[in-house]
N, C-alpha and C. Protein backbone atom coordinates (compact mmCIF):
# COMPACT_ATOMS: atom_id res chain seq x y z
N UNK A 1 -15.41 11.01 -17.81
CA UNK A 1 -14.50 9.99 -17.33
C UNK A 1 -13.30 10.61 -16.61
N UNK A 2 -12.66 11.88 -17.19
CA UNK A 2 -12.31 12.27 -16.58
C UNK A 2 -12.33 12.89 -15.37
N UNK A 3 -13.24 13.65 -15.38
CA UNK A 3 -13.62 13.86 -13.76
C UNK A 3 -14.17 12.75 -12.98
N UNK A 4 -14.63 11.74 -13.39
CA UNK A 4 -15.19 10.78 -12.44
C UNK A 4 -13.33 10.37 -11.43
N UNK A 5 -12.47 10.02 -12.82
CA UNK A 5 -10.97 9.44 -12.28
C UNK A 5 -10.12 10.52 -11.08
N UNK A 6 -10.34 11.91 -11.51
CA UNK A 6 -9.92 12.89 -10.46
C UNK A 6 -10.04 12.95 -9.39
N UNK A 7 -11.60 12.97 -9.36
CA UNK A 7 -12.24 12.62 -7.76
C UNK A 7 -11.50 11.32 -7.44
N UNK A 8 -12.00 10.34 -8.02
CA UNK A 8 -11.41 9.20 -7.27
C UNK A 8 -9.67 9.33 -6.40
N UNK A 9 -8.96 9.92 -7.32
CA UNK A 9 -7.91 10.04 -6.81
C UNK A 9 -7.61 11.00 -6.21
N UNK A 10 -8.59 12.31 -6.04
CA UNK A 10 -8.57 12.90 -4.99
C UNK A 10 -9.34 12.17 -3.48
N UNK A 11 -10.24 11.80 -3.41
CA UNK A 11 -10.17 10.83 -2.72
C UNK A 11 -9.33 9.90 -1.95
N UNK A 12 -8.73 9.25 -2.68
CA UNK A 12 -7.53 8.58 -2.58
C UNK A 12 -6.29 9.12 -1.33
N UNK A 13 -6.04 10.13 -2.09
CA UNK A 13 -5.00 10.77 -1.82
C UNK A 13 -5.48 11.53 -0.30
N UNK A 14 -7.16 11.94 -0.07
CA UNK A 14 -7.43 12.76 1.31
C UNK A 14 -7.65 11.45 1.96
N UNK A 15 -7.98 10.05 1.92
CA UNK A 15 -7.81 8.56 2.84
C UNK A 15 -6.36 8.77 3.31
N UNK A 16 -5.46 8.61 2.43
CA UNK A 16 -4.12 8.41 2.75
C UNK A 16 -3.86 9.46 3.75
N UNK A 17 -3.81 10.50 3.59
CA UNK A 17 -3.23 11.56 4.46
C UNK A 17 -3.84 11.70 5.46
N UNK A 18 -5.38 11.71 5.91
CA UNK A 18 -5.90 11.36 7.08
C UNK A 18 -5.41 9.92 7.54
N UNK A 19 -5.19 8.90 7.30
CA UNK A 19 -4.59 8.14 7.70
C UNK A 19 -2.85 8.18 8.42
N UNK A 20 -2.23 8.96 7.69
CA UNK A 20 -0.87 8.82 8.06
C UNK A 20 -1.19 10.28 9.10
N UNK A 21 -2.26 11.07 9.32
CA UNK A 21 -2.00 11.95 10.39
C UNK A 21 -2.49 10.88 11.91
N UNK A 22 -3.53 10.46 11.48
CA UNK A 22 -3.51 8.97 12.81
C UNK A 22 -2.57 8.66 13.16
N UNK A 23 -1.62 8.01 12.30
CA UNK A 23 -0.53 7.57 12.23
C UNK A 23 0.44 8.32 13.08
N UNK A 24 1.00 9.13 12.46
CA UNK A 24 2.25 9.98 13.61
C UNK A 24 1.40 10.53 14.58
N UNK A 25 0.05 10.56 14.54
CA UNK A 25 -0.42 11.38 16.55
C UNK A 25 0.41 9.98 17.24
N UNK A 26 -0.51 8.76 16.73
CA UNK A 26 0.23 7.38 17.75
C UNK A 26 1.64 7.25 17.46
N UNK A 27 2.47 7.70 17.04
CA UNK A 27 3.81 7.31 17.32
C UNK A 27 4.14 8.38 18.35
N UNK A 28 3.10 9.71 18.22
CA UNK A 28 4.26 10.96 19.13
C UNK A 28 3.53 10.08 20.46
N UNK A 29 2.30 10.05 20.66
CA UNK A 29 1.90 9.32 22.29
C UNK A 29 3.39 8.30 22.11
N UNK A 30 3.61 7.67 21.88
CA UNK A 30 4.45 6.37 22.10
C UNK A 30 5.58 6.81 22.42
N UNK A 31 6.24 7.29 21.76
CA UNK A 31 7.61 8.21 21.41
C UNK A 31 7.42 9.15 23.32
N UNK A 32 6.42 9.91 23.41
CA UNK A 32 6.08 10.31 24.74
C UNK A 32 5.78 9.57 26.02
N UNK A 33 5.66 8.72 25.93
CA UNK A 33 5.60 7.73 26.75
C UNK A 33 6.93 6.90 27.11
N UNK A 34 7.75 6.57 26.13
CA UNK A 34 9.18 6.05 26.24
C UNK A 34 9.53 7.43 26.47
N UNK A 35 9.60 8.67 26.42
CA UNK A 35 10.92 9.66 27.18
C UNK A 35 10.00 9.70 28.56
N UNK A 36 9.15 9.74 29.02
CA UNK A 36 8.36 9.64 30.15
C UNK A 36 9.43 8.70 30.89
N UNK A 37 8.98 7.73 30.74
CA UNK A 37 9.74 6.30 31.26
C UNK A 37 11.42 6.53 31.23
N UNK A 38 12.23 7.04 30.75
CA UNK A 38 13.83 7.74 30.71
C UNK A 38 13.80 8.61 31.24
N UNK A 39 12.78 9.14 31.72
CA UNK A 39 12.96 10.92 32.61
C UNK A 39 12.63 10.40 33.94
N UNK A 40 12.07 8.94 34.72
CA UNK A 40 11.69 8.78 35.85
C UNK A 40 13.03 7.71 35.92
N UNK A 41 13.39 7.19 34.83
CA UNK A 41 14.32 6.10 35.57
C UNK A 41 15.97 7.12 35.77
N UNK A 42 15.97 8.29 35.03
CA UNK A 42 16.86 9.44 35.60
C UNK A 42 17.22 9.94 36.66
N UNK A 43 15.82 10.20 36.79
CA UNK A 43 15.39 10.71 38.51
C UNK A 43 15.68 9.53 39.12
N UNK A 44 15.50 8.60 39.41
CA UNK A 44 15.64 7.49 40.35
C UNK A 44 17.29 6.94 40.37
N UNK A 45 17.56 7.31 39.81
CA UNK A 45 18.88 7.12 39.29
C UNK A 45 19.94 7.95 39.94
N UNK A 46 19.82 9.31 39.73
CA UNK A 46 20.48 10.54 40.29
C UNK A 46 20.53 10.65 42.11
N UNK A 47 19.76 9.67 42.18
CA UNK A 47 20.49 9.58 43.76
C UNK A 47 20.92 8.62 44.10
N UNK A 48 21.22 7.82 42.74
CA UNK A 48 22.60 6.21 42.58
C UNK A 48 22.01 5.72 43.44
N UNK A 49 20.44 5.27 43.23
CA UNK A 49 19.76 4.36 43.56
C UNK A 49 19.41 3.37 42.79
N UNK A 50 20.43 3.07 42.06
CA UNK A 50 19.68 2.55 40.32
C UNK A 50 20.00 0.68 40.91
């Protein structure tokens, strides 16, 4: 019983963490994408074309 409960919560615990590494890849794309978008409206900007 005991080892059956270990696994399980080892288990558990390798779902979660593969999950939350999904997790922050899509926030850094996002997060990269909004400074993308602040680094072109900079440029467009810097010749007080805004």
């Amino acid at each position: 019983m005991k080892r059956l409960t270990a696994l399980l919560l080892l288990a558990l615990f390798s779902m979660s963490t593969l999950t939350a590494c999904n997790t922050m890849a899509g926030v850094g794309k996002d997060v990269q994408k909004v400074g993308d978008k602040v680094e072109d409206k900079a440029e467009d900007c810097k010749d007080g074309k805004c």
